[in-house]
N, C-alpha and C. Protein backbone atom coordinates (compact mmCIF):
# COMPACT_ATOMS: atom_id res chain seq x y z
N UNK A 1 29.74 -14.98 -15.01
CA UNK A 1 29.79 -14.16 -13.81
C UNK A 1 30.53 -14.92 -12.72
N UNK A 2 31.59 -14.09 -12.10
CA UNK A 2 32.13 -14.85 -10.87
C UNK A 2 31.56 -14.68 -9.57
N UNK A 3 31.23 -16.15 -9.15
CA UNK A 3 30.07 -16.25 -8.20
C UNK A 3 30.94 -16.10 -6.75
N UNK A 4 31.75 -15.78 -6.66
CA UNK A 4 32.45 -15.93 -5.32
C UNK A 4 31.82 -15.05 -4.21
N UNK A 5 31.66 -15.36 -3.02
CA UNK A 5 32.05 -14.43 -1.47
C UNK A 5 31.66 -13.09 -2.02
N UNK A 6 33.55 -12.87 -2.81
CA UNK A 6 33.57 -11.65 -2.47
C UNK A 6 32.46 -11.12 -3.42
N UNK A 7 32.38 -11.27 -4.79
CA UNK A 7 30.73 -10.69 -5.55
C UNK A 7 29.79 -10.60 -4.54
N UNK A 8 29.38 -11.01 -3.97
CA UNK A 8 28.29 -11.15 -2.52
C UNK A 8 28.68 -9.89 -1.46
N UNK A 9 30.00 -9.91 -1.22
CA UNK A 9 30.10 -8.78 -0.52
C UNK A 9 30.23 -7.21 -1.11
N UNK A 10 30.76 -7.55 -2.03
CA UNK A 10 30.50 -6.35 -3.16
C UNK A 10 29.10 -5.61 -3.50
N UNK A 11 27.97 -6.80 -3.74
CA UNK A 11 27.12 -6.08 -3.41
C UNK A 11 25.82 -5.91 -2.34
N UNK A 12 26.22 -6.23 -1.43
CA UNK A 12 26.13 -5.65 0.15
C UNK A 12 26.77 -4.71 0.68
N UNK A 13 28.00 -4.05 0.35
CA UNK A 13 28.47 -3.09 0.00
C UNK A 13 27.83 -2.00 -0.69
N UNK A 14 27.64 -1.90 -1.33
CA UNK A 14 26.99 -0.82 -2.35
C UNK A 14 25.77 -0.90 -1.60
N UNK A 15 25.06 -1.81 -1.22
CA UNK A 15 23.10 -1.79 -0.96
C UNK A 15 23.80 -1.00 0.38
N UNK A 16 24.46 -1.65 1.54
CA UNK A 16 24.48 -0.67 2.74
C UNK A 16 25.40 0.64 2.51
N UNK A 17 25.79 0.83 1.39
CA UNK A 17 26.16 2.26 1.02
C UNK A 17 25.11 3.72 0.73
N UNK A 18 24.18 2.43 -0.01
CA UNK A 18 22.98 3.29 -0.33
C UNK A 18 21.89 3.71 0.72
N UNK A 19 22.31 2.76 1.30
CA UNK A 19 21.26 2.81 2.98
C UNK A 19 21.81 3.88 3.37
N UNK A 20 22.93 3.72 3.75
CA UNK A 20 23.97 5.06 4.87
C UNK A 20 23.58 5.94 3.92
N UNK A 21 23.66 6.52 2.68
CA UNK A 21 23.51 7.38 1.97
C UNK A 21 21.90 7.91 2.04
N UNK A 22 21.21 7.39 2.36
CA UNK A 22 19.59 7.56 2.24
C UNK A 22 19.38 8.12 4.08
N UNK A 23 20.29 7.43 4.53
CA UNK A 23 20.23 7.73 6.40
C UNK A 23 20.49 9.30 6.56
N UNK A 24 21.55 9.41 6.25
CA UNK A 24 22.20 10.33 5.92
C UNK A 24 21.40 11.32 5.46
N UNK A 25 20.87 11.32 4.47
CA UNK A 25 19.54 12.50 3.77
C UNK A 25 18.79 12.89 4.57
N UNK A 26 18.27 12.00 5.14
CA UNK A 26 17.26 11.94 5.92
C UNK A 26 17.39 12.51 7.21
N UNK A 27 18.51 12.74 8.13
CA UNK A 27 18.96 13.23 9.10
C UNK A 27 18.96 14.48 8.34
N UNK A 28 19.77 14.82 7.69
CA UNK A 28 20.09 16.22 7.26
C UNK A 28 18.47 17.38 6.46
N UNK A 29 17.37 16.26 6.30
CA UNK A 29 16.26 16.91 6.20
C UNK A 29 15.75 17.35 7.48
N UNK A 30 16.15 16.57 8.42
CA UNK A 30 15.08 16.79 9.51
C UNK A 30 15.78 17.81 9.97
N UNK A 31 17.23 17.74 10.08
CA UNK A 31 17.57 18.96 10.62
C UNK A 31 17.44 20.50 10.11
N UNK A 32 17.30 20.64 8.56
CA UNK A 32 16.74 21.52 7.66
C UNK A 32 15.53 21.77 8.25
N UNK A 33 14.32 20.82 8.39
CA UNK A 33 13.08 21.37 8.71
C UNK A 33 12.72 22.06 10.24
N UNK A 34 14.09 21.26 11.13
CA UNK A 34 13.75 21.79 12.23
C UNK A 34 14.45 23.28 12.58
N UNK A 35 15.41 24.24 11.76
CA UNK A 35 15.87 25.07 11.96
C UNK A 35 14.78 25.66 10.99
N UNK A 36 14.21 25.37 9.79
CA UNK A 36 13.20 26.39 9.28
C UNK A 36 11.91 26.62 10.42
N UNK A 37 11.59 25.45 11.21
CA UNK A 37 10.66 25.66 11.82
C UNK A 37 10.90 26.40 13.13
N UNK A 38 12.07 26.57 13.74
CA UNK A 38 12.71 27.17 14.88
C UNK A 38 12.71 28.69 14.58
N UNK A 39 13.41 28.81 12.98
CA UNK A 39 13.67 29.97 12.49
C UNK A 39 12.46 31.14 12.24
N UNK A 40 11.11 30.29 11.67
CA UNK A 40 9.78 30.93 11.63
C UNK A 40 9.85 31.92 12.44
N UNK A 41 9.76 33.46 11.41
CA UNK A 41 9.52 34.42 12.52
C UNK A 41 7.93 34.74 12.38
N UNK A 42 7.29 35.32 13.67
CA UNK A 42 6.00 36.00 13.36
C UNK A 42 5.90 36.76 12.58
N UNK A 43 4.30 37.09 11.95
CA UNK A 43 4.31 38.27 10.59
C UNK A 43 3.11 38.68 11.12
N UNK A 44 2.74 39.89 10.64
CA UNK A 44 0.98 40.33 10.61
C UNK A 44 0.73 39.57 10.16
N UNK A 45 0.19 38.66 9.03
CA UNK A 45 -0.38 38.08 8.14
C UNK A 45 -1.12 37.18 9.43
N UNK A 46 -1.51 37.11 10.25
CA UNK A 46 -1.96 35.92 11.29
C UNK A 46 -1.56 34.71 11.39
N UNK A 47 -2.40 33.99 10.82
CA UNK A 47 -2.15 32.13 10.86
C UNK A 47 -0.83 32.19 9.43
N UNK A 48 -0.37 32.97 9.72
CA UNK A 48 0.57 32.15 8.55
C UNK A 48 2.40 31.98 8.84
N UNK A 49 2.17 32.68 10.19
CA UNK A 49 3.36 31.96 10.66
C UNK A 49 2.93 30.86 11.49
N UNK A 50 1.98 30.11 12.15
CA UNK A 50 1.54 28.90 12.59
C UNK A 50 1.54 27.52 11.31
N UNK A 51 0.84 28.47 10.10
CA UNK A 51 1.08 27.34 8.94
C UNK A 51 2.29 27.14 8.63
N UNK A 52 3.02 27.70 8.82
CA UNK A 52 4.80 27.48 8.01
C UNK A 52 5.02 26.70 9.20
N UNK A 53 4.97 26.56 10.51
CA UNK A 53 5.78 26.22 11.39
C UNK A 53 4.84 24.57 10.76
N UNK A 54 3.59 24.61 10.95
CA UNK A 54 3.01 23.30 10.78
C UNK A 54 3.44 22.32 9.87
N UNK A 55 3.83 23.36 8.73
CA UNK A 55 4.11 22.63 7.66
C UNK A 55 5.67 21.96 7.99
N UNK A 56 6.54 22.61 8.38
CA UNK A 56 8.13 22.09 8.73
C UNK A 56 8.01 20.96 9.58
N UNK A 57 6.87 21.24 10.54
CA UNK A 57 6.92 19.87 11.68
C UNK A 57 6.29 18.72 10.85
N UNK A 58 4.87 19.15 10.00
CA UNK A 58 4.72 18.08 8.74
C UNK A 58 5.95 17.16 8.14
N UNK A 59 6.79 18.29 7.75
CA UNK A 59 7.94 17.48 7.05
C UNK A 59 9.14 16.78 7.80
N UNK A 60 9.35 17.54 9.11
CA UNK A 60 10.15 16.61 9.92
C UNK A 60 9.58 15.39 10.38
N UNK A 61 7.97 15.17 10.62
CA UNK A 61 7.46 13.62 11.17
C UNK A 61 7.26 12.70 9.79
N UNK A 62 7.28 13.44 8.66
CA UNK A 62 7.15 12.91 7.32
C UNK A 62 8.65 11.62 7.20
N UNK A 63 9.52 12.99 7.24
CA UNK A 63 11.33 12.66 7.29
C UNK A 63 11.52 11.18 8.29
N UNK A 64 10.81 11.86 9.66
CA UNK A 64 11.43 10.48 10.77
C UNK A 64 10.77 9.22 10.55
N UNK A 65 9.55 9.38 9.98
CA UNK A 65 9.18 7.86 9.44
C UNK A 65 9.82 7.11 8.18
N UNK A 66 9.81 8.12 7.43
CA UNK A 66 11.24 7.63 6.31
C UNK A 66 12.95 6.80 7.06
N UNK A 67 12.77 7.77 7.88
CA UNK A 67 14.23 7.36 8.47
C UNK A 67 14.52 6.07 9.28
N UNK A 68 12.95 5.77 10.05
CA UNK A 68 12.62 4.78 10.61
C UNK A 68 12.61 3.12 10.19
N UNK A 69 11.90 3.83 8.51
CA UNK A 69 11.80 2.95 7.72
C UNK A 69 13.52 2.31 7.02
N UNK A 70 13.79 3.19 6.84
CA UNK A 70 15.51 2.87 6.05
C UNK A 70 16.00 2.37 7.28
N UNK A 71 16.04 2.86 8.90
CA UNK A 71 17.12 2.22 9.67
C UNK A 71 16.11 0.52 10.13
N UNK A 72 14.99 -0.06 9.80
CA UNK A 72 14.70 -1.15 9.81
C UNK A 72 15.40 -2.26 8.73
N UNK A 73 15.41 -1.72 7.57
CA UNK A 73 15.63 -2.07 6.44
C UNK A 73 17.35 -2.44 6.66
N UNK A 74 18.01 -1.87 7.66
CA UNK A 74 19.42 -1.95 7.57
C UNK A 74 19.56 -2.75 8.02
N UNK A 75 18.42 -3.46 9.45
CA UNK A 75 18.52 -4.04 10.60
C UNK A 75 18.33 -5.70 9.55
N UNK A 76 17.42 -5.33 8.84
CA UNK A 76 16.87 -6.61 8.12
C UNK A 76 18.69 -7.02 7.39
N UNK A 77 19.24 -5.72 6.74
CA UNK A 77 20.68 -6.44 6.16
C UNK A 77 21.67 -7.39 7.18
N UNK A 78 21.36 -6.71 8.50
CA UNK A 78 22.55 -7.28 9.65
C UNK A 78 22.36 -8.79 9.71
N UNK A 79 20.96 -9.23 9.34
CA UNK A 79 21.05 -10.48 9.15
C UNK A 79 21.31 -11.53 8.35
N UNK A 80 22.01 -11.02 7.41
CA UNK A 80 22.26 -11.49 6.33
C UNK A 80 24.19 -12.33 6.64
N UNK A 81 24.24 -14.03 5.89
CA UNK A 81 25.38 -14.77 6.53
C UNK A 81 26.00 -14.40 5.63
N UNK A 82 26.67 -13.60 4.25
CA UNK A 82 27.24 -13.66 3.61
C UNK A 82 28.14 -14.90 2.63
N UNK A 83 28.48 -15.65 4.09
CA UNK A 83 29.29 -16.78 4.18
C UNK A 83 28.78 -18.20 4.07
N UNK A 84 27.60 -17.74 4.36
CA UNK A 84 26.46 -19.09 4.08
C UNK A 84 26.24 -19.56 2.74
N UNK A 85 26.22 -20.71 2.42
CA UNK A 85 26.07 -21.63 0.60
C UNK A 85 24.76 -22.25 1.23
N UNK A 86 24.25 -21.40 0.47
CA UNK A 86 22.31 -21.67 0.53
C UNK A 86 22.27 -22.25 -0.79
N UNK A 87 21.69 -23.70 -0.46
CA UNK A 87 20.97 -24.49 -1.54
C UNK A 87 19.55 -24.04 -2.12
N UNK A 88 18.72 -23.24 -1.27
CA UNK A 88 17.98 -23.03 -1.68
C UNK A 88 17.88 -21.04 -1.46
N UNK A 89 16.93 -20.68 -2.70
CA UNK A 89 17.07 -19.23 -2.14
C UNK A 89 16.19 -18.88 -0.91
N UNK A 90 17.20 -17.91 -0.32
CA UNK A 90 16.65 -17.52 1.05
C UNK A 90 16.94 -16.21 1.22
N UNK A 91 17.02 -15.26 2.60
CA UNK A 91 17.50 -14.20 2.87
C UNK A 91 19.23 -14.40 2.26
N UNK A 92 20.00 -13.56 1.48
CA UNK A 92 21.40 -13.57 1.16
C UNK A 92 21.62 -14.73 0.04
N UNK A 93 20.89 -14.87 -0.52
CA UNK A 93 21.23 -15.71 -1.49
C UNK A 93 21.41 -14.68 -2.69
N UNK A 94 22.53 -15.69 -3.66
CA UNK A 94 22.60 -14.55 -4.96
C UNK A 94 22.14 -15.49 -5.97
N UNK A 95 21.14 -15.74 -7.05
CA UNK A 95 20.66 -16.14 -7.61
C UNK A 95 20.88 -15.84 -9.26
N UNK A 96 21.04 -16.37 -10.12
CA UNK A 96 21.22 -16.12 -11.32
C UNK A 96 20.23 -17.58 -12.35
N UNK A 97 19.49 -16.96 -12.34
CA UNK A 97 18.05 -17.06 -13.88
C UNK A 97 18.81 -16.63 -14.80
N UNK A 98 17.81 -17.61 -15.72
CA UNK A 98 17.72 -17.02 -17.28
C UNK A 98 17.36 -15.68 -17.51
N UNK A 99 16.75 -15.24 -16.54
CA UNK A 99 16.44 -13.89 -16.70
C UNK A 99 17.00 -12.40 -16.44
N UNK A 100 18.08 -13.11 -15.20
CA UNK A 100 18.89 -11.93 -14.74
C UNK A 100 19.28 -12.40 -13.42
N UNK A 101 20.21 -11.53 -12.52
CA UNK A 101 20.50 -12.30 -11.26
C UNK A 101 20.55 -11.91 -10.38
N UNK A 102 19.54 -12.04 -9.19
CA UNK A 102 19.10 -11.51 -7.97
C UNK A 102 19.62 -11.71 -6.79
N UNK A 103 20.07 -10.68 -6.06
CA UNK A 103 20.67 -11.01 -4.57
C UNK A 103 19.55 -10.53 -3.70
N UNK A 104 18.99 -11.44 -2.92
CA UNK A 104 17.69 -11.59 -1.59
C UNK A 104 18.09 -10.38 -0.71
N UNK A 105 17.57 -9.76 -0.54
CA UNK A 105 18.16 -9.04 0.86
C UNK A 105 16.88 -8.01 1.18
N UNK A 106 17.15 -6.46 0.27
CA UNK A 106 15.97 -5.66 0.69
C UNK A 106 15.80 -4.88 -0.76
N UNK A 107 14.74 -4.45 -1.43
CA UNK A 107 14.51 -3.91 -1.98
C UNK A 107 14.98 -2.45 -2.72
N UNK A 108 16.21 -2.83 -3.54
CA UNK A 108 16.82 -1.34 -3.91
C UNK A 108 16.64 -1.46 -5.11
N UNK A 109 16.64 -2.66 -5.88
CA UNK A 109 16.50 -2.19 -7.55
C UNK A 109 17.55 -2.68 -8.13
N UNK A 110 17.65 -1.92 -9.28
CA UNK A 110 19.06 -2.23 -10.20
C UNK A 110 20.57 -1.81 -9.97
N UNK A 111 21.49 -2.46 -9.15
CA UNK A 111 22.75 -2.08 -9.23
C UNK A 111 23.74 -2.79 -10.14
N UNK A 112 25.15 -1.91 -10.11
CA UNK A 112 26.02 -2.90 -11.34
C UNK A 112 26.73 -3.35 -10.10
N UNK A 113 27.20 -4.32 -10.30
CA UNK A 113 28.44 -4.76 -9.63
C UNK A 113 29.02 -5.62 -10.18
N UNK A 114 30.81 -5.15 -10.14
CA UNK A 114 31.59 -5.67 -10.91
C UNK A 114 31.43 -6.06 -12.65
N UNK A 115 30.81 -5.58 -13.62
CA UNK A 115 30.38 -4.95 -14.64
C UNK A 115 29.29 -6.13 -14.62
N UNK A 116 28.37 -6.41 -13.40
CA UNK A 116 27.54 -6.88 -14.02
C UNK A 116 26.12 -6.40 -13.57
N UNK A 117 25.14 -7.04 -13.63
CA UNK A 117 23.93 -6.19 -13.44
C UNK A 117 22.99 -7.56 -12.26
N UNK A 118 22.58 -6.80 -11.16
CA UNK A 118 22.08 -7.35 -10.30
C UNK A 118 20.90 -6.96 -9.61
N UNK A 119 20.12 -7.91 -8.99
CA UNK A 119 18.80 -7.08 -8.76
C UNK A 119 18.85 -7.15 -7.20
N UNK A 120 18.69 -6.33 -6.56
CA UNK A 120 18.69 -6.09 -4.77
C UNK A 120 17.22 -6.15 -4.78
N UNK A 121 16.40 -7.47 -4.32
CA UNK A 121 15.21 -7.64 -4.24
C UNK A 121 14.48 -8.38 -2.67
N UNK A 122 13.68 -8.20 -2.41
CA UNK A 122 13.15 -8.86 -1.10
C UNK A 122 12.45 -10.10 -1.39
N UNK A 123 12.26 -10.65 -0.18
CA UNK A 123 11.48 -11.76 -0.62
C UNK A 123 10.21 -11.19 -0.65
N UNK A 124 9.88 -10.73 -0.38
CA UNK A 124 8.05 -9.99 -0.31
C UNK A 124 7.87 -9.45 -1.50
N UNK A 125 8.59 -8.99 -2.62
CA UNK A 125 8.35 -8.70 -4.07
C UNK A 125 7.76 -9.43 -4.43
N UNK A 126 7.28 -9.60 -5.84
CA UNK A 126 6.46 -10.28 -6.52
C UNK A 126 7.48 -11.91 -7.28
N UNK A 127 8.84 -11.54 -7.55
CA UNK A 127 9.13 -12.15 -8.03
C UNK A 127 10.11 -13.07 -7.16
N UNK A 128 10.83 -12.23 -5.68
CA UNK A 128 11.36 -12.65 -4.33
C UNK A 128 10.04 -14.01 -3.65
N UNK A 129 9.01 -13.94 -4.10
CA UNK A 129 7.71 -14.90 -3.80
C UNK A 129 8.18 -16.20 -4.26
N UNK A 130 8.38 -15.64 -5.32
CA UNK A 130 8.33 -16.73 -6.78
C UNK A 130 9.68 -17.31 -6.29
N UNK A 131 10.97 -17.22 -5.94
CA UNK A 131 12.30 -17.18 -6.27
C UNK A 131 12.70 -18.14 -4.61
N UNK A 132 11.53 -17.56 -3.51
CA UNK A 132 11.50 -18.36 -2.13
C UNK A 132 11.68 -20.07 -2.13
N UNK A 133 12.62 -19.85 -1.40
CA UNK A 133 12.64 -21.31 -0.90
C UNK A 133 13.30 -22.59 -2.26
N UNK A 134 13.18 -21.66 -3.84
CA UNK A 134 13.70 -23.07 -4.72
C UNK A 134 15.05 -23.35 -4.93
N UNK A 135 15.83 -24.05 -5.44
CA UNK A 135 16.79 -24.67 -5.62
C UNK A 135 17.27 -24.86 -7.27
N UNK A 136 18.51 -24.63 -7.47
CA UNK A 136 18.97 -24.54 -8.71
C UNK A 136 18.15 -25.75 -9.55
N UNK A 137 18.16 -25.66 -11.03
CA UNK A 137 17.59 -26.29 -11.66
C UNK A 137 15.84 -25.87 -12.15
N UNK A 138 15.37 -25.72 -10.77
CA UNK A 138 13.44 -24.83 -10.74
C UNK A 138 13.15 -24.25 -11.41
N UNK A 139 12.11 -24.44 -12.06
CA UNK A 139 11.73 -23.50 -13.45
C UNK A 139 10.12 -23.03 -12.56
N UNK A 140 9.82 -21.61 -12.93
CA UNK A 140 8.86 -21.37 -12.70
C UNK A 140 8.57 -20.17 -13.47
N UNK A 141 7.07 -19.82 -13.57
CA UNK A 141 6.47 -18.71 -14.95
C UNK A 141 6.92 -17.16 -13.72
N UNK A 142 7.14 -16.44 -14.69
CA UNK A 142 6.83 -14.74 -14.08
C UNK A 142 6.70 -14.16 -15.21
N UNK A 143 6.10 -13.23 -15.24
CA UNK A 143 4.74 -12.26 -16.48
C UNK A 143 4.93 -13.32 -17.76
N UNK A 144 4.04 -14.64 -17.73
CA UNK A 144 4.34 -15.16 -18.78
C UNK A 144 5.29 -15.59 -19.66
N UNK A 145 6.71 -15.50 -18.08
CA UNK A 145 8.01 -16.06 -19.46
C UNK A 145 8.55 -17.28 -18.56
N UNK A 146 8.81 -18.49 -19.11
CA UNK A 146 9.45 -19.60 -17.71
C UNK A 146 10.66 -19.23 -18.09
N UNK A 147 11.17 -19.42 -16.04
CA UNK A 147 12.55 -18.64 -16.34
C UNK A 147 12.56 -20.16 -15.18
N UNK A 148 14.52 -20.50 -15.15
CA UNK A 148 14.77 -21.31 -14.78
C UNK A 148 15.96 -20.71 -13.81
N UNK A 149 15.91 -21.36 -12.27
CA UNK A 149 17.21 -20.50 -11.50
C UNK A 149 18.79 -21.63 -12.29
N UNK A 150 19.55 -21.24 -12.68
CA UNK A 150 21.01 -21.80 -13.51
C UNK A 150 21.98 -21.85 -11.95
N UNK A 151 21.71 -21.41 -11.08
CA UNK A 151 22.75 -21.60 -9.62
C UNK A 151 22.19 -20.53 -8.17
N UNK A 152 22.60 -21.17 -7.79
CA UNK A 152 22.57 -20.71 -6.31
C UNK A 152 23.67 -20.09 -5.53
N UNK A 153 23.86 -19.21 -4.87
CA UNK A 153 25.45 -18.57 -4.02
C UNK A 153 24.88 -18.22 -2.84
């Protein structure tokens, strides 16, 4: 795997793609719920144009805490040095184990980049715990397998 910069920015790229892409949803729900809830016309039926309206405002304060949550999560990327050669893993480090190879940042999961396979993980994960603060060479257990970090970026 080529450990350069740009691999690093490549996938910080894609993670704040997926952010804007999730921002993005999320605006466009709230604005969905707030024209269904605007739109609510009265009916005989009584409380049941009050429940529809309840329910849309349900889903728009549902939506803005989601949204709240993703635009923190972005704030957490802005801090990230790209450019920084971290000896040890930290926030922006790209890490490659025996097991697979993790870039620190925020919690998205499995992306490919550049045909390879990378894990967008936090340090507050279970295995971002484990992965804090060591330095190439460190061997340490996760679900019973010792995995060893092979480099640091």
């Amino acid at each position: 795997m080529n450990k350069t910069g740009e691999i690093k920015k490549l996938i910080f790229d894609q993670i704040i793609k997926n952010i804007d892409d999730r921002i993005e949803t999320l605006k466009l729900a709230i604005e969905s719920a707030r024209e269904s809830r605007d739109n609510e016309t009265k009916c005989t039926v009584g409380d049941k144009y009050e429940t529809g309206r309840s329910m849309m405002q349900f889903e728009m304060e549902k939506n803005r805490i989601q949204l709240n949550k993703t635009l923190n999560l972005k704030n957490e990327l802005s801090q990230i040095d790209l450019h920084k050669k971290n000896e040890r893993v930290t926030l922006g480090s790209l890490v490659v184990a025996t097991n697979g190879n993790y870039f620190i940042s925020i919690g998205i999961g499995k992306l490919e980049v550049a045909n390879e396979i990378i894990y967008s993980i936090s340090l507050a994960s279970p295995i971002g715990k484990l992965l804090n603060n060591r330095k190439a060479g460190d061997k340490f257990s996760f679900q019973g397998k010792e995995i060893t970090i092979t480099e640091i970026f």
